[in-house]
Protein backbone atom coordinates (compact mmCIF):
# COMPACT_ATOMS: atom_id res chain seq x y z
CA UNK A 1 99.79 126.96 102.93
CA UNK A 2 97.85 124.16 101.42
CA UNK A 3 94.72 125.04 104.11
CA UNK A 4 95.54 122.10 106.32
CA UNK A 5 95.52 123.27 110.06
CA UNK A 6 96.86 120.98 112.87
CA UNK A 7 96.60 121.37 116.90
CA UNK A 8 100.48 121.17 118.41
CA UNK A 9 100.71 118.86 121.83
CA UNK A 10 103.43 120.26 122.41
CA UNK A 11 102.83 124.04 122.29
CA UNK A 12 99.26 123.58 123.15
CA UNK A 13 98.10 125.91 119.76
CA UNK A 14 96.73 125.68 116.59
CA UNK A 15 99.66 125.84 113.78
CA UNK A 16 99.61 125.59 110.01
CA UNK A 17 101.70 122.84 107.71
CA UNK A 18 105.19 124.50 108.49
CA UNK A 19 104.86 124.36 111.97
CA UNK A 20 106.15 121.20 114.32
CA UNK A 21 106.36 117.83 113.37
CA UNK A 22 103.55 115.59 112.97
CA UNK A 23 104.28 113.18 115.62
CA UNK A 24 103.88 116.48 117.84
CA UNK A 25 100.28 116.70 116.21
CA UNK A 26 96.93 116.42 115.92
CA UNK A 27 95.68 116.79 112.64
CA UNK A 28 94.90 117.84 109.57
CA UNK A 29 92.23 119.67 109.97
CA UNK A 30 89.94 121.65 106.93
CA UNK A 31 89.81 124.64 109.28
CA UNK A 32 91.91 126.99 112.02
CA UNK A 33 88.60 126.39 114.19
CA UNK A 34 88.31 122.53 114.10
CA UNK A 35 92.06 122.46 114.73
CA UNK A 36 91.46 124.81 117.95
CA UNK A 37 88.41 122.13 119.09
CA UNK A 38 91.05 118.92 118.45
CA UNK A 39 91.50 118.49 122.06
CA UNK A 40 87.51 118.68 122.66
CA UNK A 41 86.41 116.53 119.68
CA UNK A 42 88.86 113.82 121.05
CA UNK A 43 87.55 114.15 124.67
CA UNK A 44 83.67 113.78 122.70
CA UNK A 45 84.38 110.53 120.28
CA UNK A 46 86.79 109.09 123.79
CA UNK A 47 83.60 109.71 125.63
CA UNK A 48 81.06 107.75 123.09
CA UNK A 49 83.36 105.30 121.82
CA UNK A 50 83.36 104.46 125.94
CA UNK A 51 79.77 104.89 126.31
CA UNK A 52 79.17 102.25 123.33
CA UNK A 53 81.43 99.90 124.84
CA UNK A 54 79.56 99.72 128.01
CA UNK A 55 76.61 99.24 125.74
CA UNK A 56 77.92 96.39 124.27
CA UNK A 57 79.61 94.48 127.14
CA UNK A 58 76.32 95.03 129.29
CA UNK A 59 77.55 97.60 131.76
């Protein structure tokens, strides 16, 4: 494994590069642990990417 790590959609797990496709993924990742958080890191940057657009359309 080249120590890429990627979170599967569909499976709902972390896997390494020999697991499912990529446009099943999330990903790379340096680490097993980062790849676990994908889902949560998303939710985070969603969340202040959102919070900046209010900022800047005056909400």
């Amino acid at each position: 494994m080249s120590g890429h790590w990627w979170f599967c959609l569909t499976h709902k797990r972390v896997e390494g590069d020999d697991g499912c496709p990529n446009k099943d993924r999330m990903g790379p990742y340096e680490t097993e642990e980062a790849a676990a958080n994908a889902l949560k890191t998303a939710a985070e940057r969603n969340k202040a990417w959102q919070d900046q657009d209010k900022e800047w359309e005056g909400d």
